[in-house]
C-alpha atoms as a PDB file:
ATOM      1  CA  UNK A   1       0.000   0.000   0.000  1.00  0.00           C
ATOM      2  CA  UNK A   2       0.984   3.680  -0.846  1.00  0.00           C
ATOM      3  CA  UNK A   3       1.695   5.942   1.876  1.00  0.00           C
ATOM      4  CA  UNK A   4       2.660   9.952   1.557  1.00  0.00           C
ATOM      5  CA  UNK A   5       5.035  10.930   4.078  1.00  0.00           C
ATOM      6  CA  UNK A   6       5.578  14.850   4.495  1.00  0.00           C
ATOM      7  CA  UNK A   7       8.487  15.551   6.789  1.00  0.00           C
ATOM      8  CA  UNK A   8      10.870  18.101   5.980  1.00  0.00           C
ATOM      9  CA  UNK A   9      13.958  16.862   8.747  1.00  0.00           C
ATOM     10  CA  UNK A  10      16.251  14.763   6.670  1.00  0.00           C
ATOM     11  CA  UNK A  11      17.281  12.210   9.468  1.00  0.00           C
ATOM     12  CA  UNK A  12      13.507  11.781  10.180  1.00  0.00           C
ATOM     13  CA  UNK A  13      12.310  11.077   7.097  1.00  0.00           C
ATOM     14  CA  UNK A  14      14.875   8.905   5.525  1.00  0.00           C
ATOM     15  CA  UNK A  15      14.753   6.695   9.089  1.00  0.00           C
ATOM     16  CA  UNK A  16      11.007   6.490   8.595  1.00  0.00           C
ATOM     17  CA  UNK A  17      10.849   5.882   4.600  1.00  0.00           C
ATOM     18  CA  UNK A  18      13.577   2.659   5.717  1.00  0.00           C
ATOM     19  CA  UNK A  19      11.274   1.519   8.125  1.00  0.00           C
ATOM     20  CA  UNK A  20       8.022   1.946   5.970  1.00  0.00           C
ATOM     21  CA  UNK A  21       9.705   0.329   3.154  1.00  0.00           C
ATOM     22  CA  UNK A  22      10.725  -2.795   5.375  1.00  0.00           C
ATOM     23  CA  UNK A  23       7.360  -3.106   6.533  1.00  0.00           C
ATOM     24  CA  UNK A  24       5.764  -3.579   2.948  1.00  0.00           C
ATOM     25  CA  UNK A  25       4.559  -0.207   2.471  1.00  0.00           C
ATOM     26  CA  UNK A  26       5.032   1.847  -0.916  1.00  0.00           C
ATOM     27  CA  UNK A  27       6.454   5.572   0.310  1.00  0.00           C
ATOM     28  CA  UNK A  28       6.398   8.680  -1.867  1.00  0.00           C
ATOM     29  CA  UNK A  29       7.926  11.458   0.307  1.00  0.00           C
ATOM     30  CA  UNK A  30       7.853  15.314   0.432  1.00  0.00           C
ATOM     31  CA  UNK A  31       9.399  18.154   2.320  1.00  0.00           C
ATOM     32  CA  UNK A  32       7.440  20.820   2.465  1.00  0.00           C
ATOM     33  CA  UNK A  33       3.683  21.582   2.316  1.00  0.00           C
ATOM     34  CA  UNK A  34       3.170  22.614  -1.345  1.00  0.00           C
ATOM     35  CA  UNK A  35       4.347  19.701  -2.334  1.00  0.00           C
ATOM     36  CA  UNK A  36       2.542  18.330  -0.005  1.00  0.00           C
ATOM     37  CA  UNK A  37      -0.652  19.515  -0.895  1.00  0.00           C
ATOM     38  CA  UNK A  38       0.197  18.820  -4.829  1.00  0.00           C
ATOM     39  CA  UNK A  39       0.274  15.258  -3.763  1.00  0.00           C
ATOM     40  CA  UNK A  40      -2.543  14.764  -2.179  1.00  0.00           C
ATOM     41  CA  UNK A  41      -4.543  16.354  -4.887  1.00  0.00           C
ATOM     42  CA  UNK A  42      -2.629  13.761  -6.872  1.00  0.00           C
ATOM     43  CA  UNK A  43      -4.684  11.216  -4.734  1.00  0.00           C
ATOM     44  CA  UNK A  44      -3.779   7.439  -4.448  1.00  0.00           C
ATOM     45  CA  UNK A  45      -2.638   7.276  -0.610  1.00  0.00           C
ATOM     46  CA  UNK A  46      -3.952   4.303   1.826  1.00  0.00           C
ATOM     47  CA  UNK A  47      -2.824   7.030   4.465  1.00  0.00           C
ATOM     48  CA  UNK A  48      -0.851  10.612   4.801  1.00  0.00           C
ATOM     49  CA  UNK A  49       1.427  11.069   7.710  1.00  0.00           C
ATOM     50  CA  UNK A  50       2.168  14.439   8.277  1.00  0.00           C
ATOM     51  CA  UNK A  51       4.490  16.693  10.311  1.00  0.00           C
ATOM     52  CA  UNK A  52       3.096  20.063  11.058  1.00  0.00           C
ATOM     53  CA  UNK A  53       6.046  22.369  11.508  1.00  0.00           C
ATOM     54  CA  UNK A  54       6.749  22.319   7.372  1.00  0.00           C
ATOM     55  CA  UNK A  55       8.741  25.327   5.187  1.00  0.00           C
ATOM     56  CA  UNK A  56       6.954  27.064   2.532  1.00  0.00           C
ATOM     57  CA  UNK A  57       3.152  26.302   4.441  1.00  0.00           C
ATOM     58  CA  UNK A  58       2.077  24.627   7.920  1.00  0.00           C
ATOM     59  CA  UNK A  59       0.775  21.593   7.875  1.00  0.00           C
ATOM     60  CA  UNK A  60      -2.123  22.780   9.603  1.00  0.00           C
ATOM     61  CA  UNK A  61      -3.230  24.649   6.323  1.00  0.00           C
ATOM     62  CA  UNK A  62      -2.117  21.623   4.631  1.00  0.00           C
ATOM     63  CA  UNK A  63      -4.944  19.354   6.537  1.00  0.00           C
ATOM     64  CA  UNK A  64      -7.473  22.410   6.500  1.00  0.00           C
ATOM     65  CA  UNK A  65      -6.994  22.788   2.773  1.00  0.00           C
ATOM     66  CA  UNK A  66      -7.227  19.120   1.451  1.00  0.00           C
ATOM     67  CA  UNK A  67     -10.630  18.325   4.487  1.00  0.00           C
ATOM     68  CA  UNK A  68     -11.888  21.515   2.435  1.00  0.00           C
ATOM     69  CA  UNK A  69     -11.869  20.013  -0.514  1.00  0.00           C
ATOM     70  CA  UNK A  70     -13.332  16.702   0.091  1.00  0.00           C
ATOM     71  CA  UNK A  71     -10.229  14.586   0.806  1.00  0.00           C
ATOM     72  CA  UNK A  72     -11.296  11.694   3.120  1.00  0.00           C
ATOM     73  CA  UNK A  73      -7.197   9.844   2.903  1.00  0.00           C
ATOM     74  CA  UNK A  74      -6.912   9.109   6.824  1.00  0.00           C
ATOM     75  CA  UNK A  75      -4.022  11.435   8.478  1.00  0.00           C
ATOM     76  CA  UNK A  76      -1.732  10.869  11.042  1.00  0.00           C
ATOM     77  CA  UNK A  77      -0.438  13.808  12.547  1.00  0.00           C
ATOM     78  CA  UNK A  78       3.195  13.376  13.689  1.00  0.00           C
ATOM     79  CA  UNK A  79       4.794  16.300  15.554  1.00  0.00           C
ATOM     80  CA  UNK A  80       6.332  17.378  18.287  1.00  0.00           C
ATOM     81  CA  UNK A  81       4.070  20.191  19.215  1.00  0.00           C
ATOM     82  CA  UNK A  82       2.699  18.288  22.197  1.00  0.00           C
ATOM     83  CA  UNK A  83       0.509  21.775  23.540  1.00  0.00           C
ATOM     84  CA  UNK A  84      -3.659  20.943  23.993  1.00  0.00           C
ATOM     85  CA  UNK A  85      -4.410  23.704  21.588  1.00  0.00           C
ATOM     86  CA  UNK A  86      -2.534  22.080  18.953  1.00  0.00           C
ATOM     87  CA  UNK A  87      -4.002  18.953  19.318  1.00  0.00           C
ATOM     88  CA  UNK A  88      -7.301  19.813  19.638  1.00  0.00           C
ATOM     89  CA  UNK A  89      -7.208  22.422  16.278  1.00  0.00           C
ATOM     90  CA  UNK A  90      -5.858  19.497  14.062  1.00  0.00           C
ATOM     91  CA  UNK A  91      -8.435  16.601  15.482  1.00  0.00           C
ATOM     92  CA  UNK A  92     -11.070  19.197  14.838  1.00  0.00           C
ATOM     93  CA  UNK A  93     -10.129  19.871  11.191  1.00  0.00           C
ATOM     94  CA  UNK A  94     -10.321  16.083  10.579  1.00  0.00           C
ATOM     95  CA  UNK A  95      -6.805  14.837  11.637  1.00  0.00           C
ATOM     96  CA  UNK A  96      -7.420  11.210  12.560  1.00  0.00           C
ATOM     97  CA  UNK A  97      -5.252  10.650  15.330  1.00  0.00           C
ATOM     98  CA  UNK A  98      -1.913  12.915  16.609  1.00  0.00           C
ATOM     99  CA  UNK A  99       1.323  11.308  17.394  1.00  0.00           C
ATOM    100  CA  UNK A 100       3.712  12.875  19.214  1.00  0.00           C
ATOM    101  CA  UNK A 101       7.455  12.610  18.833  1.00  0.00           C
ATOM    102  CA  UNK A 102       9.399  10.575  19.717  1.00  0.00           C
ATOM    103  CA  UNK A 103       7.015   7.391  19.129  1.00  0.00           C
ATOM    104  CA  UNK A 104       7.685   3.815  18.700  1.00  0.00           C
ATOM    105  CA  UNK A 105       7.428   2.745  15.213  1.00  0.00           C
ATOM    106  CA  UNK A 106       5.472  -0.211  15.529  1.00  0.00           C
ATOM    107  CA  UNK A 107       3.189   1.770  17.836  1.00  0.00           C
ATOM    108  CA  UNK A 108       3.199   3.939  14.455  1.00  0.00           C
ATOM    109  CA  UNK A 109       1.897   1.255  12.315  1.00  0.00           C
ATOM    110  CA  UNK A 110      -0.361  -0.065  14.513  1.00  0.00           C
ATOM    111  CA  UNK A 111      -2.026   3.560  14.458  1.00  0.00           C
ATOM    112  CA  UNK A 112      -2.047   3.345  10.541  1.00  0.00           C
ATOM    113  CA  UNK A 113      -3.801   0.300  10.431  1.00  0.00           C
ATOM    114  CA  UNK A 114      -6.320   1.569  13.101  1.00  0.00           C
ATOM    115  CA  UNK A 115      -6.905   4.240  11.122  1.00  0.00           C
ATOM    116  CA  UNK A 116      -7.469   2.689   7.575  1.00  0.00           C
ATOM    117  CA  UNK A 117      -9.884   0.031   9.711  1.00  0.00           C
ATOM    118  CA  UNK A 118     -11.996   2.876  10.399  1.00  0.00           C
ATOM    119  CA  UNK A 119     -11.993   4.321   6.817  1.00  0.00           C
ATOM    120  CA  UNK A 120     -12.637   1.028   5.823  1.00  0.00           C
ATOM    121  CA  UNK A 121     -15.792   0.626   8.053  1.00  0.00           C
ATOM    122  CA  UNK A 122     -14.703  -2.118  10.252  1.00  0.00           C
ATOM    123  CA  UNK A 123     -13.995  -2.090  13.988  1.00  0.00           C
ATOM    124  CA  UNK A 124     -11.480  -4.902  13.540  1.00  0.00           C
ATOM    125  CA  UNK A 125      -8.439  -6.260  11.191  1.00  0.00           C
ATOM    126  CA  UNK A 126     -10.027  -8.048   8.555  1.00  0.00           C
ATOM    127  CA  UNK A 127     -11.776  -6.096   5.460  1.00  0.00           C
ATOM    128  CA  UNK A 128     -13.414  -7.832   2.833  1.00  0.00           C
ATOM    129  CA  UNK A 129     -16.094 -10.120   1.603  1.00  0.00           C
ATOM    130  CA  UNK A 130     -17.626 -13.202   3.548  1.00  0.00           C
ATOM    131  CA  UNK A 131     -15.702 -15.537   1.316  1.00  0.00           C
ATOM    132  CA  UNK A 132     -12.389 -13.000   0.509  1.00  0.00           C
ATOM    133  CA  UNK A 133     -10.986 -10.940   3.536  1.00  0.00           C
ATOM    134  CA  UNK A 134      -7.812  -9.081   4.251  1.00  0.00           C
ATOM    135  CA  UNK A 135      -5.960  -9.167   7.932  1.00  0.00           C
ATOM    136  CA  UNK A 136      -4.920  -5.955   8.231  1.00  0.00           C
ATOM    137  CA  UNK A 137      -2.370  -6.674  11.034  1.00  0.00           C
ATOM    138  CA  UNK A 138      -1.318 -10.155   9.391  1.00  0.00           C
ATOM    139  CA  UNK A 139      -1.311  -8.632   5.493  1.00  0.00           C
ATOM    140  CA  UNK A 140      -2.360 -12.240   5.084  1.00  0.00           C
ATOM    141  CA  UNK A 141      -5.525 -13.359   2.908  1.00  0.00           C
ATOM    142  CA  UNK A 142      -8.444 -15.587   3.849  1.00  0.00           C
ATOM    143  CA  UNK A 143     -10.010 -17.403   1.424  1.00  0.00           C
ATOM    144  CA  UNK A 144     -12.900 -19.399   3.543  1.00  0.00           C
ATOM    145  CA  UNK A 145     -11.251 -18.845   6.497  1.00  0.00           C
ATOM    146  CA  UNK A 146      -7.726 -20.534   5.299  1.00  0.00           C
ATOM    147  CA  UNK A 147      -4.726 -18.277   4.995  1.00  0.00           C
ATOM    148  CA  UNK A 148      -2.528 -17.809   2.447  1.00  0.00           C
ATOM    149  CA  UNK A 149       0.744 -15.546   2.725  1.00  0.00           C
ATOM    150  CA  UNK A 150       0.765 -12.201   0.330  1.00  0.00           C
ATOM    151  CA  UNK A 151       4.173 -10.372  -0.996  1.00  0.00           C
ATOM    152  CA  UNK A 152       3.348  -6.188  -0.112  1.00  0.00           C
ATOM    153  CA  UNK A 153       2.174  -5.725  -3.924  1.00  0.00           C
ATOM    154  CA  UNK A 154      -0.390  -8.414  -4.059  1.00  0.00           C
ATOM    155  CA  UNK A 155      -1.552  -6.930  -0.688  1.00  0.00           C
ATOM    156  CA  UNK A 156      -1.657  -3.518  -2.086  1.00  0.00           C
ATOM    157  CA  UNK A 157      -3.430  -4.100  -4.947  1.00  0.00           C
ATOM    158  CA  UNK A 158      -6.317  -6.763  -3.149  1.00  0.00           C
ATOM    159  CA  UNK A 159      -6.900  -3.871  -0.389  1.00  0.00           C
ATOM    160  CA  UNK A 160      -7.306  -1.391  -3.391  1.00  0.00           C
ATOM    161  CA  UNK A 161     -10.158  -3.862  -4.554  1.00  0.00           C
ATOM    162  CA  UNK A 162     -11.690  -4.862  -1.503  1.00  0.00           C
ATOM    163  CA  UNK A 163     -12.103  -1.282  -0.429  1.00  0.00           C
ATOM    164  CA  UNK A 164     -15.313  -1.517  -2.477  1.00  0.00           C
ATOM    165  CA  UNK A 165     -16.011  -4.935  -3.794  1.00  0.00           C
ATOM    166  CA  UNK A 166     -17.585  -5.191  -7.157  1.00  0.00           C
ATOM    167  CA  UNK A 167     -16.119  -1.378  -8.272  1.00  0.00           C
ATOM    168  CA  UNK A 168     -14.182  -1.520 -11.093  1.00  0.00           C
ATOM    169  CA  UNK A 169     -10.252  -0.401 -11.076  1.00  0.00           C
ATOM    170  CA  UNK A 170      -8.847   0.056 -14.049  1.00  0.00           C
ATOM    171  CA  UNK A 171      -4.738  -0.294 -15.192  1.00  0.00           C
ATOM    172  CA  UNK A 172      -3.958   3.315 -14.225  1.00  0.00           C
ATOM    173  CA  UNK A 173      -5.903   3.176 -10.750  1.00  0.00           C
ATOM    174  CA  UNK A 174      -4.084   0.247  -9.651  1.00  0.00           C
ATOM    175  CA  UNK A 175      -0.675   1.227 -10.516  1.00  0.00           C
ATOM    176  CA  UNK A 176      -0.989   4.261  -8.451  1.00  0.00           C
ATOM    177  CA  UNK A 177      -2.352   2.449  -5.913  1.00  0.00           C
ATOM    178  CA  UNK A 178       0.685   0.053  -5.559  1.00  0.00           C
ATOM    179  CA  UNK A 179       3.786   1.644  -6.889  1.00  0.00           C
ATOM    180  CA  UNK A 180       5.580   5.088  -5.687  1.00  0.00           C
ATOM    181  CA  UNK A 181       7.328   7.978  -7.394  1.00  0.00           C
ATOM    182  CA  UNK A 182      10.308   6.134  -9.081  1.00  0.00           C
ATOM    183  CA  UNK A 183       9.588   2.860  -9.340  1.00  0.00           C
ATOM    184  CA  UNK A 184       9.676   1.248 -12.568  1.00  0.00           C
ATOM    185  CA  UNK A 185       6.586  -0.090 -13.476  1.00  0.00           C
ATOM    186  CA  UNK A 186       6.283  -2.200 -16.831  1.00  0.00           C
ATOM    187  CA  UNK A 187       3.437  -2.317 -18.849  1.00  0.00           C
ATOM    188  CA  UNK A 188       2.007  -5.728 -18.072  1.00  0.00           C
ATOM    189  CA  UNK A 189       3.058  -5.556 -14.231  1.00  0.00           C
ATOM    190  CA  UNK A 190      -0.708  -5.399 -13.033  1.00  0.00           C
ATOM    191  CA  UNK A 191      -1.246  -8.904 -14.868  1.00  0.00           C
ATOM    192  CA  UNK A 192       1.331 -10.503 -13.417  1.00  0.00           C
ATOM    193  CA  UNK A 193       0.034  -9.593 -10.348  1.00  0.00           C
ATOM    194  CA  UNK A 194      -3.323 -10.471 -10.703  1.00  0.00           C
ATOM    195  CA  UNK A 195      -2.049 -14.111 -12.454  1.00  0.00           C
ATOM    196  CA  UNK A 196       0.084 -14.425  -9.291  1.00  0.00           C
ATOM    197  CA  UNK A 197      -3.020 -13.654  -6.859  1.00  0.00           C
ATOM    198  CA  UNK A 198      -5.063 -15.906  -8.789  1.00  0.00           C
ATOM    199  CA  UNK A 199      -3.260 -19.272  -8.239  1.00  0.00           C
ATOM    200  CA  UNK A 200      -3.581 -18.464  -4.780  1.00  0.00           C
ATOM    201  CA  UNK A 201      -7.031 -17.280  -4.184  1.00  0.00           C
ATOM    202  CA  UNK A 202      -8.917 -18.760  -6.668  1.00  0.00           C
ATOM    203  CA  UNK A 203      -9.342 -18.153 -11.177  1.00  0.00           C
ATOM    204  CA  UNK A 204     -12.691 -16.254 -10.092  1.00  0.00           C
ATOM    205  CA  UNK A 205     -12.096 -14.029  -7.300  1.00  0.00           C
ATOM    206  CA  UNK A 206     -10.463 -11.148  -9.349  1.00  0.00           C
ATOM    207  CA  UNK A 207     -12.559 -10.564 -12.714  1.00  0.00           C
ATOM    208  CA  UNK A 208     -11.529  -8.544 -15.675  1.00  0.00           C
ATOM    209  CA  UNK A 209     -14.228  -6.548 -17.334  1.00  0.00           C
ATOM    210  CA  UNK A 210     -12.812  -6.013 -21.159  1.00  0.00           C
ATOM    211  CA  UNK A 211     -11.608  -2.818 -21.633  1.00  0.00           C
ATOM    212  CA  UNK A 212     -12.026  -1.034 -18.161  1.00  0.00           C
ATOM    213  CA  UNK A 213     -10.202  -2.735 -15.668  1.00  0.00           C
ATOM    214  CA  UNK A 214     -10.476  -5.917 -12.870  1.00  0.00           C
ATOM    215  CA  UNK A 215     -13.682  -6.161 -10.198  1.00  0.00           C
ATOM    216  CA  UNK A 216     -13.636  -8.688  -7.289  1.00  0.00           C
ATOM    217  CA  UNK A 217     -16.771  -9.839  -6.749  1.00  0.00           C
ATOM    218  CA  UNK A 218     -18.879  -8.713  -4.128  1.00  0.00           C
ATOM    219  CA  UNK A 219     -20.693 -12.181  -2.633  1.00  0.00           C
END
């Protein structure tokens, strides 16, 4: 999955893009809160974490401006402005939890996946159908209640789908989904996944609709 970090102290960020990337996650990061903002109207995040003390604009107005315009992509706030008013001004303009530095990094992702649970709609790890479900904690699959091991692309792309089973993703949707700024992506690398994911969950559970993109059904 594709996470935007937005941290403008060097040591910080490259420590946490390591970390991310270890983890399984797909990191595009930024430095300051233009670019910031440009990415997020670029869309495509599971989740945003964000520092607030960022050159060139806050990222306060950062959060204001992208709740403003619709943008539902859960945000962790990470700062070390630990002061009430701070806290309470970002939760109110839609921050979805505030994590003060230093933290514990697995504390960190355990946050994250808190966070996209409740985006998703569910109080607990898995997300899904009855018959297809993600563990959110595991990044395992369960087909019928049996689990099956994923690599962090085939996760990526079967959380993009089962965010709304039955929608329709096409090529272009999918590959922004899974891959960051700089990774080479070739032209058939969505059907390799989607072969790969299919000898382990099943020829049926991912459909292609000609022309538009792949579906997984919604029984």
């Amino acid at each position: 999955m594709r996470v935007l970090l937005v941290e403008d102290d060097d040591m910080i960020g490259r420590s946490l893009m390591q970390a991310l990337e270890s983890a399984g996650w797909s990191v595009d990061w930024v430095r300051d809160g233009l670019l910031a903002q440009s990415a997020m109207s670029d869309g495509g995040y599971t989740c945003v974490l964000l520092d607030l003390g960022l050159p060139k604009q806050d990222g306060t107005e950062v959060l204001r401006r992208a709740r403003e315009r619709g943008d539902l992509t859960p945000v962790l706030v990470l700062t070390a402005r630990d002061g009430l008013d701070d806290r309470i001004q970002n939760l109110d303009l839609g921050a979805d939890d505030y994590v003060l530095k230093p933290f514990e990094f697995r504390e960190l992702l355990a946050r994250m996946r808190a966070v996209i649970r409740r985006r998703d709609g569910s109080a607990h790890s898995l997300v899904g159908t009855l018959a297809l479900q993600l563990d959110l904690t595991t990044r395992e699959v369960l087909i019928e209640g049996e689990r099956e091991a994923l690599t962090a692309r085939e996760f990526a792309l079967l959380h993009a789908l089962l965010e709304r089973p039955g929608a329709i993703l096409s090529r272009d949707q999918l590959e922004h989904r899974i891959y960051g700024w700089g990774e080479e992506v070739t032209s058939n690398a969505v059907d390799v996944l989607i072969h790969g994911m299919r000898r382990k969950i099943g020829p049926d559970a991912i459909r292609n609709v000609r022309g538009l993109g792949w579906r997984v059904v919604p029984a």
